[in-house]
Protein backbone atom coordinates (compact mmCIF):
# COMPACT_ATOMS: atom_id res chain seq x y z
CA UNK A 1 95.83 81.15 125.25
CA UNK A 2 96.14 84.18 123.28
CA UNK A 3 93.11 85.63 121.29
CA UNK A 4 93.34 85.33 117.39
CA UNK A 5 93.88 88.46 115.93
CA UNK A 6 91.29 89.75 112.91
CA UNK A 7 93.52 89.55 109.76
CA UNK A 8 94.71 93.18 108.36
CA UNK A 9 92.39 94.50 106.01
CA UNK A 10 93.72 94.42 102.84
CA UNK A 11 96.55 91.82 103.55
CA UNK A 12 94.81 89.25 100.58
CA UNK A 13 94.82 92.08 97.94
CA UNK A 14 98.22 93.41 98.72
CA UNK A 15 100.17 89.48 98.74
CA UNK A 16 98.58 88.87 95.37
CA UNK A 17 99.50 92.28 94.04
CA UNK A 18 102.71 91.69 94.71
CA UNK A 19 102.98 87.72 93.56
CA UNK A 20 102.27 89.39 89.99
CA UNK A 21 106.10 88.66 89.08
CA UNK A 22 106.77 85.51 89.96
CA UNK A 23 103.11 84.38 88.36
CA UNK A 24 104.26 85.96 85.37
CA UNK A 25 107.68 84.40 85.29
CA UNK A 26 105.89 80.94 86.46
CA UNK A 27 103.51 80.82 83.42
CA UNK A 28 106.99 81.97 80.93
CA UNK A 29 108.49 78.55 82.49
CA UNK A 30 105.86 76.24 82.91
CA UNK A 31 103.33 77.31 80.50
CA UNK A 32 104.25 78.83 77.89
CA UNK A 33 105.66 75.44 75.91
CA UNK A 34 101.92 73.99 76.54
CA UNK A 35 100.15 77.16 75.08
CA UNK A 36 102.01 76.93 72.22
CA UNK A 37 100.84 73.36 71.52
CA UNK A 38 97.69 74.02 71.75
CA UNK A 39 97.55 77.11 69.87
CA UNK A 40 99.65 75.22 66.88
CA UNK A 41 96.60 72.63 67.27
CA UNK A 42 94.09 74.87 66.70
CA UNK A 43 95.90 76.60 63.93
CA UNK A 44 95.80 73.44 61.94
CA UNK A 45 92.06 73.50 61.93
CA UNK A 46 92.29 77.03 60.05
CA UNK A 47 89.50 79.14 61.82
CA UNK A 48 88.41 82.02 59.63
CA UNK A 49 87.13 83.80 62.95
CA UNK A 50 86.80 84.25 66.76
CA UNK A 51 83.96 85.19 69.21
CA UNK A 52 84.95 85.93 72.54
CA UNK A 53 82.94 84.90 75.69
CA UNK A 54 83.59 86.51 79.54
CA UNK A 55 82.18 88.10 82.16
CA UNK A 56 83.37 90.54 84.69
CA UNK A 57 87.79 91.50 84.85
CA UNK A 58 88.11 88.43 82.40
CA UNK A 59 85.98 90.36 79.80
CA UNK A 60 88.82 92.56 80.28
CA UNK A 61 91.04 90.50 79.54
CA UNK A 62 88.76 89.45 76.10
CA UNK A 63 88.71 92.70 75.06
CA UNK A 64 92.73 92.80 75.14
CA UNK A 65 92.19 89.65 73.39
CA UNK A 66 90.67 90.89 70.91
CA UNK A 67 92.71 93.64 70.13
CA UNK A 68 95.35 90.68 70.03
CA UNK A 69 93.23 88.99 67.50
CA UNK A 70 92.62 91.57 65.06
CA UNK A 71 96.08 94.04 64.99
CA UNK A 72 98.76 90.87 64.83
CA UNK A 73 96.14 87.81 63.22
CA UNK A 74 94.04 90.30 61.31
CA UNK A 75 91.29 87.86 62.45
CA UNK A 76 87.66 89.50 62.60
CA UNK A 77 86.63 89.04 66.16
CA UNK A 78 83.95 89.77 68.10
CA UNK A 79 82.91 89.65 71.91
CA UNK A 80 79.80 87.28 72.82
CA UNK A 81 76.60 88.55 74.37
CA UNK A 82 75.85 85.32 76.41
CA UNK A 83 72.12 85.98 77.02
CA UNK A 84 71.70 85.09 73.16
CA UNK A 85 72.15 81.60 74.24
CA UNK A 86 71.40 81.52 78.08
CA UNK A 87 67.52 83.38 77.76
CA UNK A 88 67.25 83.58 73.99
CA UNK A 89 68.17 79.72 72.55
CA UNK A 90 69.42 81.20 69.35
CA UNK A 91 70.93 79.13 67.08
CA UNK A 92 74.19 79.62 65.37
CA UNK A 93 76.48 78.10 62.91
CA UNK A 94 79.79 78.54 64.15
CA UNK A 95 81.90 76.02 61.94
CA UNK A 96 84.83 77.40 61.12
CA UNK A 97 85.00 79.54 64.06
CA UNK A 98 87.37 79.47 67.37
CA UNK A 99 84.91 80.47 70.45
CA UNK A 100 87.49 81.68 73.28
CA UNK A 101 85.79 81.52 76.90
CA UNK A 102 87.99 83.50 79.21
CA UNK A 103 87.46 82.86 83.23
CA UNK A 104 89.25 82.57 86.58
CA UNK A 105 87.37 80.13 88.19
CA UNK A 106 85.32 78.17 85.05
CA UNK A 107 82.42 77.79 86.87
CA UNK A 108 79.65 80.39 85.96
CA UNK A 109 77.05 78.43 84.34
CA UNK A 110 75.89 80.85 81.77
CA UNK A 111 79.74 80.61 80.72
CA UNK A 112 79.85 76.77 80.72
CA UNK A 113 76.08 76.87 78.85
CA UNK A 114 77.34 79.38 76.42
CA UNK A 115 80.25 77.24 75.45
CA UNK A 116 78.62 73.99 75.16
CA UNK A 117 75.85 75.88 72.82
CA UNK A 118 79.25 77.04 70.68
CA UNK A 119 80.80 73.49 70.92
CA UNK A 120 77.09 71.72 69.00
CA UNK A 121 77.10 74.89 66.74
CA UNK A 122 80.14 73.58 65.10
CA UNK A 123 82.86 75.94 66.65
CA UNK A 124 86.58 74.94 68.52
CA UNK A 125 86.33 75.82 72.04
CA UNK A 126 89.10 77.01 74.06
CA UNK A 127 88.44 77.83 77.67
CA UNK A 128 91.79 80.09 79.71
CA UNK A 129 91.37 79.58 83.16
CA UNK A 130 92.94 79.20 86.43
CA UNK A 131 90.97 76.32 87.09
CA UNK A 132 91.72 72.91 85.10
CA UNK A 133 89.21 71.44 86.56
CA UNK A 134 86.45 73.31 86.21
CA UNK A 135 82.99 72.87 84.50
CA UNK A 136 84.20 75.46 82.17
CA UNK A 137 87.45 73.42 81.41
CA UNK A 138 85.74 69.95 81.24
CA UNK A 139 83.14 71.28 78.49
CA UNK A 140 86.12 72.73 76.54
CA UNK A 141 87.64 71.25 73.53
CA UNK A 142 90.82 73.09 74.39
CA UNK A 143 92.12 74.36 77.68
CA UNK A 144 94.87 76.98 78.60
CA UNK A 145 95.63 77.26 82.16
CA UNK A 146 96.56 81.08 83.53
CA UNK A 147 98.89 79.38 86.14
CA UNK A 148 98.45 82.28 88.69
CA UNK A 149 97.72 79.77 91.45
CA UNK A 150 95.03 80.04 94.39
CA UNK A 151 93.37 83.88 94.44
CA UNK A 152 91.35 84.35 97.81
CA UNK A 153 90.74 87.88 97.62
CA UNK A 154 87.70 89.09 95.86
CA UNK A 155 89.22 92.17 93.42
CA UNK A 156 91.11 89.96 90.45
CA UNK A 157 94.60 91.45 90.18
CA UNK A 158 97.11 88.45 89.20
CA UNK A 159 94.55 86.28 87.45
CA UNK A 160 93.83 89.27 85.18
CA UNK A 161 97.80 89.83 84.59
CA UNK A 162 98.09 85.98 84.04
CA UNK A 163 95.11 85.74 81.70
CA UNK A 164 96.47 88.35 79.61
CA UNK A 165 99.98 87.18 79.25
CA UNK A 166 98.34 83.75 78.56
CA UNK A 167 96.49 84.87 75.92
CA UNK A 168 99.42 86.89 74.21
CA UNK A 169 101.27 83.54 74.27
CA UNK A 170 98.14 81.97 72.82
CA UNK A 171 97.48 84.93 69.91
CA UNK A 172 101.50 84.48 69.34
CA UNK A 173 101.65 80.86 69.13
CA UNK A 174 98.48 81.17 66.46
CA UNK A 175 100.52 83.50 64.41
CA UNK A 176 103.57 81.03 64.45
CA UNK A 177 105.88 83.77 66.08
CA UNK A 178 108.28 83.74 68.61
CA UNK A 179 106.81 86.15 70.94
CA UNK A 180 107.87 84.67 74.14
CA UNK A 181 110.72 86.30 73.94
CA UNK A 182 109.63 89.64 73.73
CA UNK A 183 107.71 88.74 77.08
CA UNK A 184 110.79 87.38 78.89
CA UNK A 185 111.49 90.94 80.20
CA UNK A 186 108.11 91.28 82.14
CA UNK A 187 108.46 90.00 85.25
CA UNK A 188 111.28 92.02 86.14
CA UNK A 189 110.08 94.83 84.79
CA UNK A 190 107.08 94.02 86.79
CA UNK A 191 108.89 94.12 89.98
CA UNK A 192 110.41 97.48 89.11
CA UNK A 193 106.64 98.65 88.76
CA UNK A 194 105.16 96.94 92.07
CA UNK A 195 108.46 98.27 94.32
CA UNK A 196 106.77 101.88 93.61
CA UNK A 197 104.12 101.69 96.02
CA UNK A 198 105.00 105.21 97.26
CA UNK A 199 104.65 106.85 94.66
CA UNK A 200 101.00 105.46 94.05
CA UNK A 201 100.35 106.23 97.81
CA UNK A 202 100.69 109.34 96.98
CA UNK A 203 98.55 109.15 93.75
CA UNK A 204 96.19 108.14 95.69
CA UNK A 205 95.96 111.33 98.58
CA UNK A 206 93.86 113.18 95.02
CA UNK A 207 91.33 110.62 95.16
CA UNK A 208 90.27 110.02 98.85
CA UNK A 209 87.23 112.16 98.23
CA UNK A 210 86.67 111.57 94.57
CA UNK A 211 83.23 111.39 93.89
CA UNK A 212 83.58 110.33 90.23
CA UNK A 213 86.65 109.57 88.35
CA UNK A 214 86.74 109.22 84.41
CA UNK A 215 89.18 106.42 82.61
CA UNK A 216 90.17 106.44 78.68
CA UNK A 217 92.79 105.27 76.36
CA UNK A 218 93.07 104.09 73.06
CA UNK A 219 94.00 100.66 70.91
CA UNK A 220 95.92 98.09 73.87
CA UNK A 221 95.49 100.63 76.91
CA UNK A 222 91.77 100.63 76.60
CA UNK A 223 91.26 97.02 78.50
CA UNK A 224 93.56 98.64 80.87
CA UNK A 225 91.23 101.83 81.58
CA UNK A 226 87.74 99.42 81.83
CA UNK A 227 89.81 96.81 83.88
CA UNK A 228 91.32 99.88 86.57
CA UNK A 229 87.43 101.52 86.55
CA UNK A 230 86.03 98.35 87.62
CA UNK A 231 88.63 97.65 90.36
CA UNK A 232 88.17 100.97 91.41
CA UNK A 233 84.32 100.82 91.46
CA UNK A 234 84.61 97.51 93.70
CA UNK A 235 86.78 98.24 95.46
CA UNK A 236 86.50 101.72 97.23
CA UNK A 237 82.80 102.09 95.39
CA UNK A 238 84.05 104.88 93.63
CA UNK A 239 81.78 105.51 90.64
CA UNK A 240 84.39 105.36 87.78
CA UNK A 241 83.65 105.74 84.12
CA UNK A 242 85.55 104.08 81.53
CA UNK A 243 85.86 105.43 77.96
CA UNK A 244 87.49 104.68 74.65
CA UNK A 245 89.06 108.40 74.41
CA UNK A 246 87.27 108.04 70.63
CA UNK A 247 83.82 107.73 72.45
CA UNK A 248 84.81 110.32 75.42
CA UNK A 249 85.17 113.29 72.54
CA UNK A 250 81.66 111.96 70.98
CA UNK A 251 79.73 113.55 74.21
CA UNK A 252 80.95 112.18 78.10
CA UNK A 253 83.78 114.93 77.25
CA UNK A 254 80.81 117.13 78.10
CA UNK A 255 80.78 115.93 82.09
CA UNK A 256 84.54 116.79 82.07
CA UNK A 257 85.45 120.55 83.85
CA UNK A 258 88.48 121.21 86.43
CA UNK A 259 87.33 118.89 88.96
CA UNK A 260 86.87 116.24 87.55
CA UNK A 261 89.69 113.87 88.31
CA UNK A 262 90.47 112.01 84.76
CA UNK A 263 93.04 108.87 84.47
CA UNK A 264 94.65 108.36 80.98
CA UNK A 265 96.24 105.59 80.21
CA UNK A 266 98.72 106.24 77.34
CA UNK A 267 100.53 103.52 75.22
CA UNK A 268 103.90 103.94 73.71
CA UNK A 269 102.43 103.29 70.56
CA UNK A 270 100.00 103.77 67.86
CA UNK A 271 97.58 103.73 70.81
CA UNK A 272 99.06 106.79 72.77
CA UNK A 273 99.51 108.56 69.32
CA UNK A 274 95.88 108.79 68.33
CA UNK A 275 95.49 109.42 72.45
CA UNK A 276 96.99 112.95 71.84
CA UNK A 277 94.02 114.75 70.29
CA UNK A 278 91.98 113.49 73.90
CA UNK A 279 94.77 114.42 75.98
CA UNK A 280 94.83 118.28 74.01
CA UNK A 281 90.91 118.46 75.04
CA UNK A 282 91.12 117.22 78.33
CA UNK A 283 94.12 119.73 79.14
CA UNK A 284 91.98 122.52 77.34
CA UNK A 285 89.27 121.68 79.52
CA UNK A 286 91.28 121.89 82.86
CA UNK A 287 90.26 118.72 83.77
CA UNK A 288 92.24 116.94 86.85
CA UNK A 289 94.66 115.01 84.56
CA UNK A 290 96.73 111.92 85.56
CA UNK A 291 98.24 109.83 83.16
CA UNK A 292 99.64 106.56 83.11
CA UNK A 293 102.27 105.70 80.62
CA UNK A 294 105.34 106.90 78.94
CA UNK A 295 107.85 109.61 81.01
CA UNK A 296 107.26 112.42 77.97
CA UNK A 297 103.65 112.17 78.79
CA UNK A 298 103.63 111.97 82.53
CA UNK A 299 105.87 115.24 82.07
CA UNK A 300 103.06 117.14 80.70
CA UNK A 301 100.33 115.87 82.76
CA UNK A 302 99.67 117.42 86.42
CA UNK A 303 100.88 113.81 87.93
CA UNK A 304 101.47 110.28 86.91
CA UNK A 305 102.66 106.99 86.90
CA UNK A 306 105.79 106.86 84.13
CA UNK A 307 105.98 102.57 83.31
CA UNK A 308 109.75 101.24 82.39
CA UNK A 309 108.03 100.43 78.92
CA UNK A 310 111.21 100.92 76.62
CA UNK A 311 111.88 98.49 73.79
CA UNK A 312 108.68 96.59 75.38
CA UNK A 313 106.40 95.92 72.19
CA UNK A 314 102.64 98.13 72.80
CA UNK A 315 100.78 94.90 72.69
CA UNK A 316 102.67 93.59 75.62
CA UNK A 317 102.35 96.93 77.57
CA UNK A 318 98.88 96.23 79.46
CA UNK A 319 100.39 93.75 81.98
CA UNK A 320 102.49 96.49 82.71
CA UNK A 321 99.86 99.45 82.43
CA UNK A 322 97.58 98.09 85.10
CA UNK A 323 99.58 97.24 88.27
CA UNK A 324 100.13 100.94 89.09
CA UNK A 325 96.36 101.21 88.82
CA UNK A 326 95.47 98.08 91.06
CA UNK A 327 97.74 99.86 93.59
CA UNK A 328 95.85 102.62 93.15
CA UNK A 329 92.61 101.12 93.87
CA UNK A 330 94.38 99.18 96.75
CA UNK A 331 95.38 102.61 98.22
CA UNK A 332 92.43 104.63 97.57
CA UNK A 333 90.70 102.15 99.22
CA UNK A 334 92.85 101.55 102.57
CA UNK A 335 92.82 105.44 102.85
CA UNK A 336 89.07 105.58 102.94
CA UNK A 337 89.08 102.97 105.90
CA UNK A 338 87.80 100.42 103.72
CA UNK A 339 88.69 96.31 103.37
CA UNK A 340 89.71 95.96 99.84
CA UNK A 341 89.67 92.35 100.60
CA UNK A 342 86.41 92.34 100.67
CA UNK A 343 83.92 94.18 99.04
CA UNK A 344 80.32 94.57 100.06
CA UNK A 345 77.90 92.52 97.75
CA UNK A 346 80.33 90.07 96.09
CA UNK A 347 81.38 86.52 95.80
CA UNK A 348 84.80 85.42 94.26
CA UNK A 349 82.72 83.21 91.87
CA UNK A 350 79.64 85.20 90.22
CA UNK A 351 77.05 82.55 89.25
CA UNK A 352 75.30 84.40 86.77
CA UNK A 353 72.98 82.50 84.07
């Protein structure tokens, strides 16, 4: 009988990386009529505004949410400190207001706790998952489901993808557009991205023996830069700091000479355009400058990743923006002989309370 051979490290990480596409394209097809439902439901109750509850890459994926909320809805919006509820009791009044609890599994109980707490306040719950039968989902009023299907390595990469294209189609459907559209071009273009491994390969020779690495953006690309720090951080345990290029010139700039290897992550936007003044000081500064984004940019940086983003709208650039990095932190990883599959310390579900 032959002896079982120890699975490749990696192997998890990599199939779901490259399952992005057809995730995408399955939640277009299957999902996107039910999303739209639901949001049109919850438009009819007329919420004046929404508080946003996650933990970990799906508070990633809130953040993008709220940027969602705010630039197309004009809705105010804010993001939940769950600890309020969980160790403080506060009470709230929340009537009127649409409390959005964003997780891959649904089954943190400070996540459920919060959202029950929201529920007696008075405010609609919605829980987007990739569970629909999960605590989370059960204590919901609402539920959207990511669709991404079964995700056994520990680093989030097509949940987080899913989630965010999930809650585009939600923010669209609240808004009464027809946004799905727009989105129908993703999964190819998504494929285009992921068939560029290569190229991120060799991205990834300037950051075997990074010590620190700095992220930023601006407007839609900053979820991207905090989501890529984290996977990086968990990943190869790179420490990697994430910045809203607003807050890097209001003092981390400082930390920033000509070895410092710095990732941008520009929009083709309104995002990448106030971007520029960062990208002037980082250059001034020498600093180790990759960027992420549109060809023109990735011209005038020392290297980069240039995304297909033409005629794709800047708040639908993100699903896009991160794959190259989640390569990235795949490759920087492998290169450093470590199992990206599994990280020390962590659990797929994070039980926090």
């Amino acid at each position: 009988m032959a002896t079982p051979q120890p699975p490749v490290p990696g192997h998890l990480m990599a199939g779901e990386l490259a399952e992005q596409p057809a995730v995408l394209r399955r939640l277009l097809d299957e999902g996107a009529a039910d999303i739209r439902r639901t949001a049109e439901r919850i438009a009819e109750r007329g919420p004046r505004f929404v508080l946003l509850t996650a933990r970990g890459t799906s508070d990633n994926a809130a953040l993008y949410a709220k940027y969602l909320l705010e630039v197309l809805l004009g809705k105010p919006c804010g993001l939940t400190s769950m600890s309020t509820t969980t160790a403080y009791q506060a009470d709230f009044d929340l009537r009127d207001c649409l409390v959005i609890t964003v997780s891959q599994s649904g089954g943190s109980p400070d996540l459920v706790a919060s959202t029950q707490a929201a529920a007696e306040a008075g405010a609609i719950t919605l829980a987007v998952t990739n569970n629909p039968d999960s605590p989370l989902a059960r204590v919901s009023e609402f539920h959207v489901d990511v669709l991404a299907g079964p995700e056994k390595a520990l680093p989030a990469t097509k949940t987080y993808t899913a989630e965010l294209l999930a809650l585009y189609l939600l923010v669209d459907g609240l808004r009464g557009g027809g946004g799905t559209e727009a989105a129908e071009v993703l999964p190819k273009l998504a494929e285009q991205v992921l068939a560029r491994q290569e190229e991120v390969r060799a991205l990834a020779a300037r950051y075997r023996f990074a010590e620190r690495m700095v992220l930023t953006s601006r407007g839609f690309g900053y979820p991207t830069a905090k989501e890529a720090a984290l996977k990086l951080m968990e990943t190869s345990y790179i420490p990697a700091l994430s910045y809203s290029g607003a807050d890097l010139l209001h003092g981390p700039l400082a930390m920033v000479d000509n070895v410092s290897p710095v990732i941008a992550v520009v929009p083709d936007g309104r995002g990448g355009e106030a971007l520029q003044p960062v990208l002037d000081r980082l250059r001034d500064r020498g600093a180790d400058l990759v960027v992420v984004g549109p060809q023109a940019e990735v011209d005038r940086a020392s290297a980069g990743f240039a995304l297909p983003t033409e005629g794709v709208p800047e708040e639908l650039q993100p699903i896009l923006e991160i794959m190259p990095l989640q390569m990235l932190a795949y490759e920087v990883t492998m290169a450093r002989g470590q199992d990206p599959d599994a990280p020390r310390a962590l659990a797929k579900v994070t039980e926090t309370r």
